[in-house]
Protein backbone atom coordinates (compact mmCIF):
# COMPACT_ATOMS: atom_id res chain seq x y z
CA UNK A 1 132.14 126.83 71.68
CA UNK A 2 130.30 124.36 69.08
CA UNK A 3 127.44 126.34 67.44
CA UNK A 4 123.84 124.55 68.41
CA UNK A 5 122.26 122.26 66.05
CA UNK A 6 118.75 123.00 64.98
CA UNK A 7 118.09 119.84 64.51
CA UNK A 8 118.55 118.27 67.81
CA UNK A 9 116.61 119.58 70.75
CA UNK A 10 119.13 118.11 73.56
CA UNK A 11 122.58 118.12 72.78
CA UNK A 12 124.86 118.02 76.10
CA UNK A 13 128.71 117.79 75.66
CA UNK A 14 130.64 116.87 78.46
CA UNK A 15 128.19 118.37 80.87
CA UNK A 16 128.88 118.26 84.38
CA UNK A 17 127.13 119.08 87.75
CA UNK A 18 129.24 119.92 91.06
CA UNK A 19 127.70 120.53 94.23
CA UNK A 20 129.85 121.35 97.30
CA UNK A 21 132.79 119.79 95.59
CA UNK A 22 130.95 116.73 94.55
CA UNK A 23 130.38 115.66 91.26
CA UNK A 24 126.53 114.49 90.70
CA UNK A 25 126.30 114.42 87.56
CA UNK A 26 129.28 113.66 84.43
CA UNK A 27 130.77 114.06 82.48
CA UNK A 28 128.07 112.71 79.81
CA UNK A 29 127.90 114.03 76.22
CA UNK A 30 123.81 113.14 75.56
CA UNK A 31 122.05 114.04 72.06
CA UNK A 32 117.90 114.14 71.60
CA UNK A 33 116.32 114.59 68.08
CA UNK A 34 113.00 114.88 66.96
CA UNK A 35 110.43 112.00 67.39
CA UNK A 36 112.88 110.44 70.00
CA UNK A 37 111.27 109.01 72.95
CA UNK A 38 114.16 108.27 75.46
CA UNK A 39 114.18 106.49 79.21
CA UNK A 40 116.67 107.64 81.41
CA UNK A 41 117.36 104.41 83.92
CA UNK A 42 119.65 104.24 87.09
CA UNK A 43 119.60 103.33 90.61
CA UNK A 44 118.66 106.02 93.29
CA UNK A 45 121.33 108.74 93.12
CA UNK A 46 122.81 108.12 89.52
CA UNK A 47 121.82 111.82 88.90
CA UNK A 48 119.05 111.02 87.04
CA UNK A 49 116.86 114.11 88.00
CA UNK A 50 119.94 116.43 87.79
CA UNK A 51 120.62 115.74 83.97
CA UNK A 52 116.63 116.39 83.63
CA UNK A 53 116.77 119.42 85.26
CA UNK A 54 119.57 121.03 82.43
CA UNK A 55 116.83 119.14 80.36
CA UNK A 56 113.88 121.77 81.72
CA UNK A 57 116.45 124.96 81.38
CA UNK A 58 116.20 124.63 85.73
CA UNK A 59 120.07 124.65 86.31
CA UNK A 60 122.98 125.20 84.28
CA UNK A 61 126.01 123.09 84.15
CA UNK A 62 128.84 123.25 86.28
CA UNK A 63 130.91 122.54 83.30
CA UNK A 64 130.70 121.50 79.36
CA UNK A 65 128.02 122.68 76.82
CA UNK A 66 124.51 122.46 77.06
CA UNK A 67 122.40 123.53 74.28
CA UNK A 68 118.79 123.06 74.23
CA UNK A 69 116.51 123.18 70.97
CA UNK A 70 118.86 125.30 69.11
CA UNK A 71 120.04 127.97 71.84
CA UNK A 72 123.07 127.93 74.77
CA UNK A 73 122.06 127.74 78.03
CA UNK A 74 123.97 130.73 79.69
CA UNK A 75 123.15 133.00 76.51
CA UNK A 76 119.64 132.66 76.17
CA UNK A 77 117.03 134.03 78.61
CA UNK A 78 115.34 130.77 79.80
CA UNK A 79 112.30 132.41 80.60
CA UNK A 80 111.88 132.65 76.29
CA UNK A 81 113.28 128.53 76.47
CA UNK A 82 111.38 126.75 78.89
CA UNK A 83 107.67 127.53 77.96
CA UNK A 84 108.55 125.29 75.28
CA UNK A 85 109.84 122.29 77.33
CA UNK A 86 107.06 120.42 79.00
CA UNK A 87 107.90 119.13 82.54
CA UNK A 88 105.95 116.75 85.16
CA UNK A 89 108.14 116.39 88.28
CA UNK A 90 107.78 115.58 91.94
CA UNK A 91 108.79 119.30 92.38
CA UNK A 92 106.65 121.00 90.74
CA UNK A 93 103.96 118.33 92.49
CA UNK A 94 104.58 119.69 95.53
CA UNK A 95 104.03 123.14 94.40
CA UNK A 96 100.42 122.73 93.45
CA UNK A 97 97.65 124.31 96.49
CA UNK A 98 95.55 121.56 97.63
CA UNK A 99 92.14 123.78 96.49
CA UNK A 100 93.59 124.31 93.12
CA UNK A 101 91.27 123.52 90.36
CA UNK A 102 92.17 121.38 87.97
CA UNK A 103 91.03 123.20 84.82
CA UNK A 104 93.16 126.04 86.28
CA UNK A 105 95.91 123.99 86.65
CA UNK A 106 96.16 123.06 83.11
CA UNK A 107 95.11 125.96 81.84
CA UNK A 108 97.62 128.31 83.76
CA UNK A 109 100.33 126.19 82.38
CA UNK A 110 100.26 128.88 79.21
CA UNK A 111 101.62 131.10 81.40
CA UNK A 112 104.11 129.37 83.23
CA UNK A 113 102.20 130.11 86.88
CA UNK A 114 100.30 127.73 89.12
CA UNK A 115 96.74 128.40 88.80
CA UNK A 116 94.52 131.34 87.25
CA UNK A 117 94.75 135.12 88.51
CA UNK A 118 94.01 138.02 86.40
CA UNK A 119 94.88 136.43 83.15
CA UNK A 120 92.54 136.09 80.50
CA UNK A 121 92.26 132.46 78.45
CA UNK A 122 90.21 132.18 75.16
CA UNK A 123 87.99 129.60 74.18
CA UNK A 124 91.04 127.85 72.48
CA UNK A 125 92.86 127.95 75.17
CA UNK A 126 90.17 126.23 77.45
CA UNK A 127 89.38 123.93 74.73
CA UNK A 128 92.83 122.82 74.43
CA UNK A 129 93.52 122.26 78.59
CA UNK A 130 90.17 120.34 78.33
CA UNK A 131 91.37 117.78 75.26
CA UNK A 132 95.17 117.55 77.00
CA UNK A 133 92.89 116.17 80.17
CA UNK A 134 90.76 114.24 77.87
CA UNK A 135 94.06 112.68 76.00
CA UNK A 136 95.17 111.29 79.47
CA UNK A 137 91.89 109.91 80.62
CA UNK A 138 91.31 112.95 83.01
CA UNK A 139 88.43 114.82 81.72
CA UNK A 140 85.97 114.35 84.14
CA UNK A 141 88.59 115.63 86.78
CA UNK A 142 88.44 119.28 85.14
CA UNK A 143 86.26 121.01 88.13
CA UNK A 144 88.02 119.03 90.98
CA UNK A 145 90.24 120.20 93.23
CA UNK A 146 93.72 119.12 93.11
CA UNK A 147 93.63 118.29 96.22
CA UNK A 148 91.22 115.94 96.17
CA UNK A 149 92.94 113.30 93.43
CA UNK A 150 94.85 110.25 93.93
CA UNK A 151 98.44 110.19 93.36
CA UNK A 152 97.44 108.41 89.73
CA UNK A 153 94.93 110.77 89.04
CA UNK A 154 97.52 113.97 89.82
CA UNK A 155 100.05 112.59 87.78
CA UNK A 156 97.92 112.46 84.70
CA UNK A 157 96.89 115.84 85.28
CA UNK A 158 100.72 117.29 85.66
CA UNK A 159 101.26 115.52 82.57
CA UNK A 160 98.44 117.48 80.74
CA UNK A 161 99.74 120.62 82.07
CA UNK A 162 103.14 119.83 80.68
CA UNK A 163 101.39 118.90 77.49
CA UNK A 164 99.43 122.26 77.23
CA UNK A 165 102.24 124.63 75.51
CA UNK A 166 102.01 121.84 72.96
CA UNK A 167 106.01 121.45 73.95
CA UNK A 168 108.65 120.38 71.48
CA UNK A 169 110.19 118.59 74.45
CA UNK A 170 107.84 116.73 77.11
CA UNK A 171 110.48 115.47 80.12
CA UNK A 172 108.73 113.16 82.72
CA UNK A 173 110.43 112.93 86.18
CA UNK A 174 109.63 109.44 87.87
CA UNK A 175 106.07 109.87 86.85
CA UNK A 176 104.65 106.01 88.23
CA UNK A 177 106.61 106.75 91.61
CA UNK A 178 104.30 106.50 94.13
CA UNK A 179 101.41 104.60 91.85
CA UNK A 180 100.21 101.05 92.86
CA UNK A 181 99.80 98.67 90.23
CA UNK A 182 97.10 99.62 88.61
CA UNK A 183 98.06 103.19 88.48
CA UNK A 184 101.18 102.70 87.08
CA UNK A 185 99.93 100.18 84.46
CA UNK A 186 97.15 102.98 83.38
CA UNK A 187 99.51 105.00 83.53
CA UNK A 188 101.95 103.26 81.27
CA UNK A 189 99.42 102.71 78.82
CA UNK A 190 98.24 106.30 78.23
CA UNK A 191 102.06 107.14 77.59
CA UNK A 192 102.62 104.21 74.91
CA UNK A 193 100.02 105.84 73.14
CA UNK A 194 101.13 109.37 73.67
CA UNK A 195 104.82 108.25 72.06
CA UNK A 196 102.80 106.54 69.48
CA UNK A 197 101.18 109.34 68.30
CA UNK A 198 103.77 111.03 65.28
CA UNK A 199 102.36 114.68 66.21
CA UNK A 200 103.33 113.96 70.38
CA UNK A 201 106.81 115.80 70.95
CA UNK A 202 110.17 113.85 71.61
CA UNK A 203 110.04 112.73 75.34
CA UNK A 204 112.39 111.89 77.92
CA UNK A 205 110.84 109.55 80.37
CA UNK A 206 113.07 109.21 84.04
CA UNK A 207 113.06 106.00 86.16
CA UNK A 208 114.14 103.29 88.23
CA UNK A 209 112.14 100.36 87.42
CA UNK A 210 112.30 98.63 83.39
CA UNK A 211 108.58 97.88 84.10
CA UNK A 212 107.70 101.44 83.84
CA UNK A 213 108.89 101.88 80.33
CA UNK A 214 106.15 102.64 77.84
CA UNK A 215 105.87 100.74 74.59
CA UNK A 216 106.58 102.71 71.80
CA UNK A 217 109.88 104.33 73.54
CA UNK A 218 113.25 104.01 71.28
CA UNK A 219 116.04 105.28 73.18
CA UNK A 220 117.77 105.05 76.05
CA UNK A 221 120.50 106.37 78.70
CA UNK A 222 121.38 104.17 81.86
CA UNK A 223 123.29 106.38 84.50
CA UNK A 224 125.22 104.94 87.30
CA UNK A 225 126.85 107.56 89.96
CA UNK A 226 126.79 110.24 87.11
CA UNK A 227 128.51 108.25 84.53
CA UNK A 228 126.90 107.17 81.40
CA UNK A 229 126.94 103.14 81.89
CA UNK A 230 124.82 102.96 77.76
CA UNK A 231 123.26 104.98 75.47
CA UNK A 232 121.55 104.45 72.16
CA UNK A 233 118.53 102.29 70.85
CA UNK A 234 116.57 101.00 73.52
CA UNK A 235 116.49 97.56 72.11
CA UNK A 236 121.05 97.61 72.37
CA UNK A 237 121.25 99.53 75.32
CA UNK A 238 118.12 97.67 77.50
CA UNK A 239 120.04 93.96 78.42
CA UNK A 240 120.85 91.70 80.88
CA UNK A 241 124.81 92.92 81.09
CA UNK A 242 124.32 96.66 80.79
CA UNK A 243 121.49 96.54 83.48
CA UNK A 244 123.67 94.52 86.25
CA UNK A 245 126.13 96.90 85.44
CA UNK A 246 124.24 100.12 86.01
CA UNK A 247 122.25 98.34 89.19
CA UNK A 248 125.75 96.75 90.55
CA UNK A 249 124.14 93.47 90.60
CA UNK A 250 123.28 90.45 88.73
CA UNK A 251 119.98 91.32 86.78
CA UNK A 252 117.95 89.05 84.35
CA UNK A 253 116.53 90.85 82.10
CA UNK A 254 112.69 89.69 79.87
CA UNK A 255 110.56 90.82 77.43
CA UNK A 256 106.88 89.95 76.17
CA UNK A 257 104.17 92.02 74.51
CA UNK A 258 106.42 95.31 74.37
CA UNK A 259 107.27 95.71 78.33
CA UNK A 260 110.22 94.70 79.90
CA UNK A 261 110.71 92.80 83.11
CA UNK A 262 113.47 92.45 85.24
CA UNK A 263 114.29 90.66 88.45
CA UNK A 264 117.81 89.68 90.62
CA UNK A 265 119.49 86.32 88.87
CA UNK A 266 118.98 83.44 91.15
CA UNK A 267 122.52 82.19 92.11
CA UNK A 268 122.82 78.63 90.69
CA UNK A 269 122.62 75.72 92.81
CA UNK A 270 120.39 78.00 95.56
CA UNK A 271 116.99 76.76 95.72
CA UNK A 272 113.85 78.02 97.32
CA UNK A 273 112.78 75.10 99.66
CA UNK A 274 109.56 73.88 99.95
């Protein structure tokens, strides 16, 4: 079995994912270093969310090697492993008690539970939940119940939580699903400035949609039915070809002021009439 690399914080080789006989995800050999900000892109059911959940030490693979920053999955105690992976997910989303505060929320996330009980936070601890809300534009959310947020609002607060172990790996499952537009594009922009900053940790971001890709990501990975279709800089693996590929259908493929934009290629000849 290769011996883990310190220096990389992902490194997948040939994992694979069976369920029932079917393969969801693989195989894909995947490598994440520090200060890499990756997007994971496919269409629904490319096993997007079953590569991130190796990523969060959730699952282990079927088959191949997954090592995650610097230790084996399957010899390692991944209760030791995943307080230092950050995760905001639709899962854990739906985990959350309406009446939960939010301070609690964030705060709790020290200790891997959902919400307070007995345990006992000091003032750094506090002070730290309250600048990971403040970092995402969520401060003035810190005595409201969870409950009581908009989907935009809750998934600025998961993302603080994930942020509050100050995480050398932050993985983001679909976090605009579900926004409207100017949700997602608030969204967007708090997380271009997160991967801008050179102390934020190396990030994997998982979508469906180009236009939810932050500025200041590098990387990228497109999936298509559990196959890697490109991997690599975002700038050589983000075009035209390698999107119709991954999408199974003619894609055109912009850029302007650091977002991308994508749409279905008109077939030529066709016209809209008018």
């Amino acid at each position: 079995m290769p011996v883990p690399d310190p220096d990389l914080l992902v490194d997948f080789t040939d994992v694979v994912i069976r369920r029932s006989g079917v393969t969801l995800v693989g195989p894909v050999s995947w490598q994440v270093e520090l200060d890499e900000k990756w997007v994971v892109l496919g269409p629904n059911g490319a096993g997007k969310t079953s590569l991130l959940r190796i990523a969060a030490a959730e699952v282990h693979p079927t088959s191949g090697t997954a090592h995650l920053l610097g230790e084996t999955l399957g010899r390692v105690d991944v209760s030791e492993l995943r307080p230092r992976i950050g995760l905001s997910s639709a899962a854990l989303a739906s985990r959350v008690p309406a009446d939960e505060k939010v301070s609690d929320l964030v705060v709790s996330a020290g200790y891997a539970v959902l919400g307070r009980w007995r345990e006992q936070y000091d003032r750094v601890d506090t002070d730290r939940a309250v600048d990971m809300l403040e970092s995402l534009g969520a401060e003035h959310l810190s005595d409201r119940s969870y409950g009581t947020l908009s989907e935009g609002e809750r998934k600025r607060v998961l993302i603080a939580r994930a942020l509050m172990t100050d995480p050398e790996l932050l993985l983001l499952d679909e976090p605009a699903a579900g926004l409207d537009l100017g949700g997602r594009e608030e969204l967007v922009a708090r997380l271009a400035h997160l991967a801008d900053d050179p102390d934020s940790p190396a990030t994997v971001l998982v979508t469906h949609h180009v236009e939810e890709i932050p500025p200041n990501f590098t990387h990228g990975l497109l999936l298509k039915e559990g196959q890697v279709v490109a991997q690599g800089l975002l700038d050589d693996v983000l075009t035209s070809a390698n999107l119709s590929e991954t999408f199974s259908q003619a894609i055109t493929l912009d850029r302007a002021d650091g977002r991308w934009f994508a749409r279905r290629t008109r077939a030529p000849g066709r016209h809209r009439a008018g």
